[in-house]
C-alpha atoms as a PDB file:
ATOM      1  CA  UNK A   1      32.290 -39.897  10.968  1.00  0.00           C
ATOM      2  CA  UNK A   2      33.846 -42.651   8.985  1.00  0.00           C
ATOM      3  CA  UNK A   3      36.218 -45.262  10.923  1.00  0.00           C
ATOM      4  CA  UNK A   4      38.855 -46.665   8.651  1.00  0.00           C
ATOM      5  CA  UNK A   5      39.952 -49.207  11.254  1.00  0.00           C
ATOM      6  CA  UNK A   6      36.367 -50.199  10.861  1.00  0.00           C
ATOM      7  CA  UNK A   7      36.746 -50.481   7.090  1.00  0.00           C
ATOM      8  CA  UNK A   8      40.070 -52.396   7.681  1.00  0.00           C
ATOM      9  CA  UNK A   9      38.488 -54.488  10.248  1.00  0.00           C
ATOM     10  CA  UNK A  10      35.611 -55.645   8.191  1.00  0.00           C
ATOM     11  CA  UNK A  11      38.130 -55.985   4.790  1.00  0.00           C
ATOM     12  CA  UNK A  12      40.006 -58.383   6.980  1.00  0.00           C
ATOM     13  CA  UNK A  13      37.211 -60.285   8.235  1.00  0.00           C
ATOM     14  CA  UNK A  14      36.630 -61.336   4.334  1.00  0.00           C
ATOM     15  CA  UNK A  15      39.698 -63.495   4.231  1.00  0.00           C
ATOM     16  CA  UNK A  16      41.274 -61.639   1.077  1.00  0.00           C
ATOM     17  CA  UNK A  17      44.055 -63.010  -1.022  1.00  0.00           C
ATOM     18  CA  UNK A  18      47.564 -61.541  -0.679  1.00  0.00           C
ATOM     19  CA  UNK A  19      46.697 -59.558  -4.491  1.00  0.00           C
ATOM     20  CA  UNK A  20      43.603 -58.255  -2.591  1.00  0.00           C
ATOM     21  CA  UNK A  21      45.633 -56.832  -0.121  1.00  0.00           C
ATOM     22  CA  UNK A  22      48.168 -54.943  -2.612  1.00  0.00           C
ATOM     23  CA  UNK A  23      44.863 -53.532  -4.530  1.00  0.00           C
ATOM     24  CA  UNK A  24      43.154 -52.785  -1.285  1.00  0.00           C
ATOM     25  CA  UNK A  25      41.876 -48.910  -1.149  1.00  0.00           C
ATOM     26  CA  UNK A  26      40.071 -46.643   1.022  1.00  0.00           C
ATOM     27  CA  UNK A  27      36.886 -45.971   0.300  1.00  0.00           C
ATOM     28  CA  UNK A  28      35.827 -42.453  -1.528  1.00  0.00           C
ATOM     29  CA  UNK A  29      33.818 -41.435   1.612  1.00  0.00           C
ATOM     30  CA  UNK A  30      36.962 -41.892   3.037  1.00  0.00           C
ATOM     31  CA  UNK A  31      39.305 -40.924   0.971  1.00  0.00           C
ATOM     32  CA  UNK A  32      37.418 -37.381   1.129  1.00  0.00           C
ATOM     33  CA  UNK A  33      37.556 -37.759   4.418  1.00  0.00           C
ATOM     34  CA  UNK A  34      40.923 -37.626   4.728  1.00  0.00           C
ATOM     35  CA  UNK A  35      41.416 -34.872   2.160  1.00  0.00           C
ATOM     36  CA  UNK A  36      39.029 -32.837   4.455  1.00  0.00           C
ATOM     37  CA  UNK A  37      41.192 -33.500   7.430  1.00  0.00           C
ATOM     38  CA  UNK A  38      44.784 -33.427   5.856  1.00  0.00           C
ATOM     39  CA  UNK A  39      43.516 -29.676   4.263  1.00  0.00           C
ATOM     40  CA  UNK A  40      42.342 -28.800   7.752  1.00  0.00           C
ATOM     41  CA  UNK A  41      45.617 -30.015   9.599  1.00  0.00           C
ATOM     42  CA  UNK A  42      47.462 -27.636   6.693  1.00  0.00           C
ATOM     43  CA  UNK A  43      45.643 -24.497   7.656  1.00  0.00           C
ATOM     44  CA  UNK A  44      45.856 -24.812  11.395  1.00  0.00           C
ATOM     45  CA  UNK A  45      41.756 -25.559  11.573  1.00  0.00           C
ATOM     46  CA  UNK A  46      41.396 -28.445  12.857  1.00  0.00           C
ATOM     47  CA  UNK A  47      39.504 -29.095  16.434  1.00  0.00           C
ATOM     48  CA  UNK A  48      40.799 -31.609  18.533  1.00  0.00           C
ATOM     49  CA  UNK A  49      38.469 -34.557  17.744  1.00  0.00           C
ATOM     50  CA  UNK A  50      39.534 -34.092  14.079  1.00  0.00           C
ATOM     51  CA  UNK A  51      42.577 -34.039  14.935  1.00  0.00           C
ATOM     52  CA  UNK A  52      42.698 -37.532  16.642  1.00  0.00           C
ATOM     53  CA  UNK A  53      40.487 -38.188  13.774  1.00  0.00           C
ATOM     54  CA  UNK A  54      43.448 -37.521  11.634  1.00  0.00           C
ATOM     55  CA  UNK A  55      45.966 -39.304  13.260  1.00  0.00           C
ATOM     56  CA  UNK A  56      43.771 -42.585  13.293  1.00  0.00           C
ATOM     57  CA  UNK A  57      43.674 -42.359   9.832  1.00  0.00           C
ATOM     58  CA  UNK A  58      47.605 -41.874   9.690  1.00  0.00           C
ATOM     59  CA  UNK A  59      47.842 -44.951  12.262  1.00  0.00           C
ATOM     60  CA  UNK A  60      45.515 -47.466  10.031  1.00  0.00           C
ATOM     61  CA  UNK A  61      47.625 -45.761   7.106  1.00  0.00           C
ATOM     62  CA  UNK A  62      50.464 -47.303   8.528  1.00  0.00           C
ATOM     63  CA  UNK A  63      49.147 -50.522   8.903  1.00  0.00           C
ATOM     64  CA  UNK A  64      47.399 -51.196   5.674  1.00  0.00           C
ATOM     65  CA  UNK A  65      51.183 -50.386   4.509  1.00  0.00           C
ATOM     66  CA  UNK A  66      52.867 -52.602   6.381  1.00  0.00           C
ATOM     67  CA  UNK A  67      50.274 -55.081   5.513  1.00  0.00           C
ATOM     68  CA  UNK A  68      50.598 -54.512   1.580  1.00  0.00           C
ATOM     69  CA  UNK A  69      54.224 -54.941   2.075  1.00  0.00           C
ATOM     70  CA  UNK A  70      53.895 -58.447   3.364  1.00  0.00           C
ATOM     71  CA  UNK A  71      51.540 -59.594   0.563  1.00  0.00           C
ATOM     72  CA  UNK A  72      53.804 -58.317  -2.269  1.00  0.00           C
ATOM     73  CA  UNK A  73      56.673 -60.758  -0.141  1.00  0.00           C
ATOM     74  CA  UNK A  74      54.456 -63.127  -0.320  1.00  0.00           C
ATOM     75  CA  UNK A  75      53.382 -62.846  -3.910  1.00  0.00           C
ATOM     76  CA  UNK A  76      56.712 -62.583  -4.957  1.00  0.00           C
ATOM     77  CA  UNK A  77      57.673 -66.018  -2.768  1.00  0.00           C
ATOM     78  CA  UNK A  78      60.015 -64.245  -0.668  1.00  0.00           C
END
């Protein structure tokens, strides 16, 4: 199983720039993932583990947003 906070954790722990941030993406293990679980949660397939799995994914999804938007702020000298 892949952990995106993991992959968030560790992108953090680089020190990236704020235009880092903006470009940041998932990884393609992860993005398939995702595509895996999201198709799953669609047909009503999904066991409960992936199903937490899934919303972790929509939780770190969240984040990395919120985090994006900040950069772009502070990019754009707001």
């Amino acid at each position: 199983m892949i952990d995106p906070t993991n992959e968030v954790f560790d992108f953090l722990l680089s020190q990236p720039t704020a235009e880092q941030i903006i470009a940041l993406r998932a990884s393609e293990a992860a993005q398939e993932r995702l595509r895996y679980l999201l198709d799953g949660n669609r047909n009503n397939t999904l066991k409960d583990a992936e199903r937490a799995e899934l919303d972790a994914y929509l939780q770190v999804e969240h984040f990395v947003r919120q985090l994006k938007i900040r950069a772009r702020e502070t990019v754009s000298g707001k």
